[in-house]
Protein backbone atom coordinates (compact mmCIF):
# COMPACT_ATOMS: atom_id res chain seq x y z
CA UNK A 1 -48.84 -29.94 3.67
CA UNK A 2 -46.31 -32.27 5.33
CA UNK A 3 -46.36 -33.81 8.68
CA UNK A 4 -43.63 -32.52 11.05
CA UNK A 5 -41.73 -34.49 13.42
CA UNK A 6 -40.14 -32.67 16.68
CA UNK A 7 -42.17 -28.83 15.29
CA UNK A 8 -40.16 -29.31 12.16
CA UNK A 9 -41.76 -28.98 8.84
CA UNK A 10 -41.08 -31.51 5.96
CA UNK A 11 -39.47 -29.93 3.06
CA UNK A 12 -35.85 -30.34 0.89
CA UNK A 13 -34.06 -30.68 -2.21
CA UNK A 14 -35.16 -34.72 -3.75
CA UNK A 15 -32.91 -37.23 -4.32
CA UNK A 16 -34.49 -37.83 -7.64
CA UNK A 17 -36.60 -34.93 -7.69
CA UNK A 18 -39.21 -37.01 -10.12
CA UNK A 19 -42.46 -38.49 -9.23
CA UNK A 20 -44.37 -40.40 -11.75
CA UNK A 21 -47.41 -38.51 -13.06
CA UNK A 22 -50.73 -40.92 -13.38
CA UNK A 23 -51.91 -40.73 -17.03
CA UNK A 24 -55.35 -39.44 -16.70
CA UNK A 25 -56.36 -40.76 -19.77
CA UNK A 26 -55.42 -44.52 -19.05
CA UNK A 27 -57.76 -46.93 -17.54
CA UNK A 28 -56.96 -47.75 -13.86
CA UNK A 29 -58.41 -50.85 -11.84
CA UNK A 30 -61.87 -50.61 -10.64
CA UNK A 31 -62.05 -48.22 -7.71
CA UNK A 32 -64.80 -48.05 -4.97
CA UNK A 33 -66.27 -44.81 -4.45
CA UNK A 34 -63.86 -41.99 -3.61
CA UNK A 35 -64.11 -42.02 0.46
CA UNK A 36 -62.33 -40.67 3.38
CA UNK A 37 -59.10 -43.28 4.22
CA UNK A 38 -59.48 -45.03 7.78
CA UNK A 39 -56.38 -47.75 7.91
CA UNK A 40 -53.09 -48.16 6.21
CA UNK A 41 -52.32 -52.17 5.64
CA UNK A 42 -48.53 -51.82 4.60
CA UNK A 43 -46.41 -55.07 5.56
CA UNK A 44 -43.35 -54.96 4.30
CA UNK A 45 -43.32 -51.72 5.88
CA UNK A 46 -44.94 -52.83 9.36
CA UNK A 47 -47.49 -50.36 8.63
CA UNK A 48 -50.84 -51.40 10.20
CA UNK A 49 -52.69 -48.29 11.22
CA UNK A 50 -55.71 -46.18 11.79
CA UNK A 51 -56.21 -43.24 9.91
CA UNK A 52 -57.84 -39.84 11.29
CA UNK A 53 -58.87 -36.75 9.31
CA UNK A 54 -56.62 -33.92 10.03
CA UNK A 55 -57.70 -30.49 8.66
CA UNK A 56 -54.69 -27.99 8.50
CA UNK A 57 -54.87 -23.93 9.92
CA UNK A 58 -54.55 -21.56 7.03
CA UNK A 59 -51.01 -20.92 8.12
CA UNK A 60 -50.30 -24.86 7.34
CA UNK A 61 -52.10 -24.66 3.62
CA UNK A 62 -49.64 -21.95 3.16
CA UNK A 63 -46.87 -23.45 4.10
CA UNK A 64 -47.36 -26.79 3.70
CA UNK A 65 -45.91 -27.60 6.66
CA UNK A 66 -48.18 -29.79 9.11
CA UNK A 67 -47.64 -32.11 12.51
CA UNK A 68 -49.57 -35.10 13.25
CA UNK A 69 -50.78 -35.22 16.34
CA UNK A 70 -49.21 -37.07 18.99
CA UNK A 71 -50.20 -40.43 18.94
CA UNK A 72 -49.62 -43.66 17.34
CA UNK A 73 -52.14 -43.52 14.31
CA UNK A 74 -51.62 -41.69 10.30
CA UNK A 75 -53.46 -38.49 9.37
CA UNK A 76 -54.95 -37.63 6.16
CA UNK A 77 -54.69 -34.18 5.03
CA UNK A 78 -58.50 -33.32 4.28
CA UNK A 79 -58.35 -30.32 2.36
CA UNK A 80 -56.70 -32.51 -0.37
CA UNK A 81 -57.83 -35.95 -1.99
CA UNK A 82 -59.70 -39.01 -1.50
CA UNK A 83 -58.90 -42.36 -2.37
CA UNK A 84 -60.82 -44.44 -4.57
CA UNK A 85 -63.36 -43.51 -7.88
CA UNK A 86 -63.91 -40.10 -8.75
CA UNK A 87 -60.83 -38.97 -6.98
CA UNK A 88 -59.56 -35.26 -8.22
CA UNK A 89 -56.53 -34.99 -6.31
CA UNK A 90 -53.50 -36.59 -4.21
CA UNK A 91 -54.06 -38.21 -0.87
CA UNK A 92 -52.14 -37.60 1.48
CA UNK A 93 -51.32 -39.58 4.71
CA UNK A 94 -49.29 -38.55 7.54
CA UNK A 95 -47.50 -39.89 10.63
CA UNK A 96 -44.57 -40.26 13.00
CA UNK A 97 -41.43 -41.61 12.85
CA UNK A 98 -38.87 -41.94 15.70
CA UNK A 99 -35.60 -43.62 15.90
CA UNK A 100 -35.57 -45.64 18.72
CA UNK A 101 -39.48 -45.28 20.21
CA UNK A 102 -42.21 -46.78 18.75
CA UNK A 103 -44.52 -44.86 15.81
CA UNK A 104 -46.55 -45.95 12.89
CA UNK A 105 -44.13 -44.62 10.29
CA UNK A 106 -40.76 -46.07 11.41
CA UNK A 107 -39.98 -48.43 8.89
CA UNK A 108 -41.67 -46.55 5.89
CA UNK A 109 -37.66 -44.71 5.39
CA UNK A 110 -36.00 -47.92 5.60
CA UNK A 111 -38.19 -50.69 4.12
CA UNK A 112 -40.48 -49.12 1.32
CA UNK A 113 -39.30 -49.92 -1.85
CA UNK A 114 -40.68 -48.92 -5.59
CA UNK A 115 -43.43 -51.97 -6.57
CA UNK A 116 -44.50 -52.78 -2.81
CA UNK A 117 -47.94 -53.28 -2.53
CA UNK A 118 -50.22 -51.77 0.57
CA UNK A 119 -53.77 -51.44 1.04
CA UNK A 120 -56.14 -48.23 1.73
CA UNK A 121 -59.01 -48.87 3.82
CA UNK A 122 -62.31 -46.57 3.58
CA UNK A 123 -65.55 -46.71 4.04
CA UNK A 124 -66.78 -47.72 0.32
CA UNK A 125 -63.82 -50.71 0.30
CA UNK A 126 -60.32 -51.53 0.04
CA UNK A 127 -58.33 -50.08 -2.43
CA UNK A 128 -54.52 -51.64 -3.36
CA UNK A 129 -51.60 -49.37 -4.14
CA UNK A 130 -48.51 -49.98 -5.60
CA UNK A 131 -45.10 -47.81 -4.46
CA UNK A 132 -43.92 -45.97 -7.33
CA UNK A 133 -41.52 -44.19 -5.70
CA UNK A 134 -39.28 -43.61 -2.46
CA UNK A 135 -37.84 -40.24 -2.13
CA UNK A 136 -36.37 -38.54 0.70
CA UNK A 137 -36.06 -34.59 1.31
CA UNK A 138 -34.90 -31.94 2.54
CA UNK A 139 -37.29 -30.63 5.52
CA UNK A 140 -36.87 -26.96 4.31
CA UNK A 141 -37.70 -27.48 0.64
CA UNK A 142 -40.41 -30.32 0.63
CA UNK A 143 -42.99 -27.70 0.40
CA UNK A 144 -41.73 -26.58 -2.94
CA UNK A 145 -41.32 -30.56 -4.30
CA UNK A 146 -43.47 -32.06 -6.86
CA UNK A 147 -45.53 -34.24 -4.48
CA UNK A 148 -47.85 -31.23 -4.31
CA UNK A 149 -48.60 -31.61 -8.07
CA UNK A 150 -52.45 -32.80 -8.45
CA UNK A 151 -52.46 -36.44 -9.29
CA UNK A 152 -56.07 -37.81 -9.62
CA UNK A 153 -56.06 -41.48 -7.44
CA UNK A 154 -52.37 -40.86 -6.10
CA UNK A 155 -51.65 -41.80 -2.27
CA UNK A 156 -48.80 -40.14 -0.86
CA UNK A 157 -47.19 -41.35 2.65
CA UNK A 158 -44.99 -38.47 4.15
CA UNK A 159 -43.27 -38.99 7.42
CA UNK A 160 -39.41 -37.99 8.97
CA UNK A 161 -36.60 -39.68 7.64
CA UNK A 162 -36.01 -42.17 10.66
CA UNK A 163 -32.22 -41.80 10.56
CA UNK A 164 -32.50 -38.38 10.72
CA UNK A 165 -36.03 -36.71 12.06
CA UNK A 166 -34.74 -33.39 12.48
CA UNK A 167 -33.41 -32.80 8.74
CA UNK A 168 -34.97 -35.02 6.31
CA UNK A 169 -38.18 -36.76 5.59
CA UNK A 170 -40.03 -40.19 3.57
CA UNK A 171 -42.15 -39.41 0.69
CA UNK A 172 -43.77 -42.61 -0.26
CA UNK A 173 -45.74 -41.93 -3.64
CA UNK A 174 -47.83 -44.85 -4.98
CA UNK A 175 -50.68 -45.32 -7.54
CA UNK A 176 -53.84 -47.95 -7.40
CA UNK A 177 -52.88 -51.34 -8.18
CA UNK A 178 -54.24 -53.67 -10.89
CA UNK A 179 -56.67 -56.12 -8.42
């Protein structure tokens, strides 16, 4: 599932084409309770939004190809993961991007960088994340990347490649950070 900017899907070929795998078996920081996401706190990304459950159509699931709603918050992709303790799979958070107009995600392509910190606001607490990688893609092969691989506690920001909305979006993948 990827947000889509303009009725384009998210998908291509990875710069780096890796994502680093959390290590089920090593201890992590103390979680709250695994619970639906509500903000994004992301400063060095002038990221400071509400988040909104967003459950995909069949056709979506299939195709992993999603578009957040029109408006200026960040999406999380229900049928997926939940941040915080007991989490089974990868969160993921969408939202827009636009060069020139204002949107939640428009400095996510051009100021994330790998060991920025953000926060993940839910119900049961805050949780801190640390960027472990910055990829961009191809819009037409995202949906066969590895950011779909289950990672237990992962977040994953997707949104268009600012620079270039039509052909190439952000992947932001990050993993809790030590409190």
């Amino acid at each position: 599932m990827a947000a889509v900017q303009h009725g384009r899907s998210f998908g291509g070929s990875s710069n780096d084409g890796n994502s680093p795998a959390a290590d089920a078996t090593t201890p992590g920081p103390a979680l709250p309770e695994a619970s639906a996401p509500v903000r994004i706190l992301y400063p060095a990304a002038a990221i400071d939004t509400a988040v909104h459950p967003l459950e995909p159509d069949a056709s979506a699931l299939a195709t992993r190809t999603v578009e957040p709603p029109t408006t200026m918050d960040g999406y999380w992709l229900t049928p997926f993961g939940t941040p915080g303790n007991g989490s089974s799979n990868t969160t993921y958070i969408i939202g827009h991007s636009w060069e020139g107009r204002d949107a939640p995600f428009n400095h996510l392509s051009s100021a994330a960088v790998v060991g920025d910190t953000f926060d993940v606001v839910t119900a049961a607490g805050t949780i801190p994340y640390r960027v472990d990688s910055v990829t961009t893609y191809l819009k037409d092969s995202l949906k066969d990347s590895p950011i779909w691989d289950m990672v237990p506690s992962r977040v994953v920001l997707i949104s268009c490649y600012t620079e270039d909305p039509w052909g190439k979006n952000v992947v932001v993948s990050a993993s809790p950070a030590a409190a």
